[in-house]
Protein backbone atom coordinates (compact mmCIF):
# COMPACT_ATOMS: atom_id res chain seq x y z
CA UNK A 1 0.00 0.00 0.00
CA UNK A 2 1.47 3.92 -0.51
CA UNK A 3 -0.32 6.87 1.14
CA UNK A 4 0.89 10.19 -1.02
CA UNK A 5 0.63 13.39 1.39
CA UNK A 6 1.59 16.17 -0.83
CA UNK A 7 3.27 19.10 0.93
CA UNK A 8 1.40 22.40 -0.74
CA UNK A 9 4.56 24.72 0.40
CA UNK A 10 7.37 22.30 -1.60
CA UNK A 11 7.43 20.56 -4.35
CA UNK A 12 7.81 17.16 -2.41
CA UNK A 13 5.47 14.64 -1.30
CA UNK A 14 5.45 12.45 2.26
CA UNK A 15 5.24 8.69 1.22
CA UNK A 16 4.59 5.99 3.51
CA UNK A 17 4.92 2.54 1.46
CA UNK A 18 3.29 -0.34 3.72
CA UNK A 19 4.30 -3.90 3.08
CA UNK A 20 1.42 -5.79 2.16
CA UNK A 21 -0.16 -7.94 4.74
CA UNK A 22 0.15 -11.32 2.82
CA UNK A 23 3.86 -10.99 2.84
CA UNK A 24 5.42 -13.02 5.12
CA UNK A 25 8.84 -10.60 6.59
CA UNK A 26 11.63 -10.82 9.22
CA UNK A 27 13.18 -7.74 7.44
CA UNK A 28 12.14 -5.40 4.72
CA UNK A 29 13.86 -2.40 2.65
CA UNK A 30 11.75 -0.30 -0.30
CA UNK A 31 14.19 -0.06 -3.02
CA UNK A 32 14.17 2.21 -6.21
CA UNK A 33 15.40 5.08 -8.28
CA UNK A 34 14.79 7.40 -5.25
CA UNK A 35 18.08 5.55 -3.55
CA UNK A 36 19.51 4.68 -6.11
CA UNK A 37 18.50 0.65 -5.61
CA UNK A 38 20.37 0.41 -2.21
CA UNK A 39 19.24 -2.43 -0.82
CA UNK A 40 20.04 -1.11 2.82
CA UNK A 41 18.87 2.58 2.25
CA UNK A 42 15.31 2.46 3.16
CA UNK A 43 14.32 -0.04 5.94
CA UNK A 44 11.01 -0.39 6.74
CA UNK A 45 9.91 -0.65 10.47
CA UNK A 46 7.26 -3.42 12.04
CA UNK A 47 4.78 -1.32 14.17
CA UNK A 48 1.74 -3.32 15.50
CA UNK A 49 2.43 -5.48 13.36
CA UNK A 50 2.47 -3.45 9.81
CA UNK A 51 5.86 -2.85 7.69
CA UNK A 52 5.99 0.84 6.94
CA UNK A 53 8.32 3.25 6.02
CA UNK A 54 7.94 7.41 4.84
CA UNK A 55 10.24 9.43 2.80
CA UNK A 56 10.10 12.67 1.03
CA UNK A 57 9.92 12.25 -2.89
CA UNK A 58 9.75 14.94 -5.26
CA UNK A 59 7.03 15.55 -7.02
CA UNK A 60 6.71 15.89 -10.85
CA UNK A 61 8.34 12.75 -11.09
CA UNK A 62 7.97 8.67 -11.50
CA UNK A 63 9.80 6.41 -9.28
CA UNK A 64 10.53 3.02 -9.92
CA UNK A 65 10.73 1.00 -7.03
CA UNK A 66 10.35 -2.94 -4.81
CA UNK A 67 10.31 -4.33 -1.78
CA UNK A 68 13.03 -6.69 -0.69
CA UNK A 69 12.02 -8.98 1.72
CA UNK A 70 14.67 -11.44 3.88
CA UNK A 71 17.35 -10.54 1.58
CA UNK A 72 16.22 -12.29 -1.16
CA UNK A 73 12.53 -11.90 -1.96
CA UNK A 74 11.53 -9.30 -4.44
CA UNK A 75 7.65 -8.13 -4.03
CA UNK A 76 5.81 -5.23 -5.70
CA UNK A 77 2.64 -3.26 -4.32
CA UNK A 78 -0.44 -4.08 -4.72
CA UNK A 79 -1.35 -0.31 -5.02
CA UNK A 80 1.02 1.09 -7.39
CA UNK A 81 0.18 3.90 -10.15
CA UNK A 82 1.87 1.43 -12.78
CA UNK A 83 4.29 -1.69 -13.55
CA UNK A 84 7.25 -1.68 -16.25
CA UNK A 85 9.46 -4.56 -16.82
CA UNK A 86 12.54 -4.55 -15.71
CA UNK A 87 16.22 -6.38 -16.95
CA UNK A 88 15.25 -9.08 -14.85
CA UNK A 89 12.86 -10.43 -16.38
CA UNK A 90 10.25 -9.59 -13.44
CA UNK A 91 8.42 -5.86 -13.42
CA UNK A 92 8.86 -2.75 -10.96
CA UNK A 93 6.23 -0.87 -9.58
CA UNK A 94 6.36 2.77 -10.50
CA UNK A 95 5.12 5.52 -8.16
CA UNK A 96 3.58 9.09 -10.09
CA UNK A 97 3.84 11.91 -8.20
């Protein structure tokens, strides 16, 4: 899941990407063009029981991104704006803001 808060004074957006439920995690990172796919960058936290994560993204802009899951699993969301296929032979999901 992704909530978008747009921030009226800047041209940047507060987005909270939310593991989704079905996804079995003992650790979890949101990777993409917005960090450059570091697979450390962007850890996402377990609160009552929920994977989440926020950052500021700037707006005007597409973001390709995943989840990676245990080290290993790759996962999209369920709620993205769109999916494009990546060299992996798998997709991203791709954020508009």
């Amino acid at each position: 899941m992704i909530i978008k808060k747009l921030i009226k004074s800047k041209p940047v957006a507060n987005i909270t990407f939310k593991l989704p439920s079905n996804i079995k995690a003992t650790k979890a990172f949101v990777v993409g063009e917005f960090n450059n796919w570091d697979t450390t960058a962007n850890p996402l936290r377990k609160t009552k029981g929920v994977w989440t994560t926020t950052l500021k993204l700037d707006t005007g802009k597409e973001y390709q991104f995943r989840y990676l899951v245990n080290d290993s699993e790759w996962h999209n969301d369920d709620a993205a704006d769109d999916y494009v296929s990546n060299d992996f032979g798998s997709k991203n999901s791709v954020i508009k803001l």
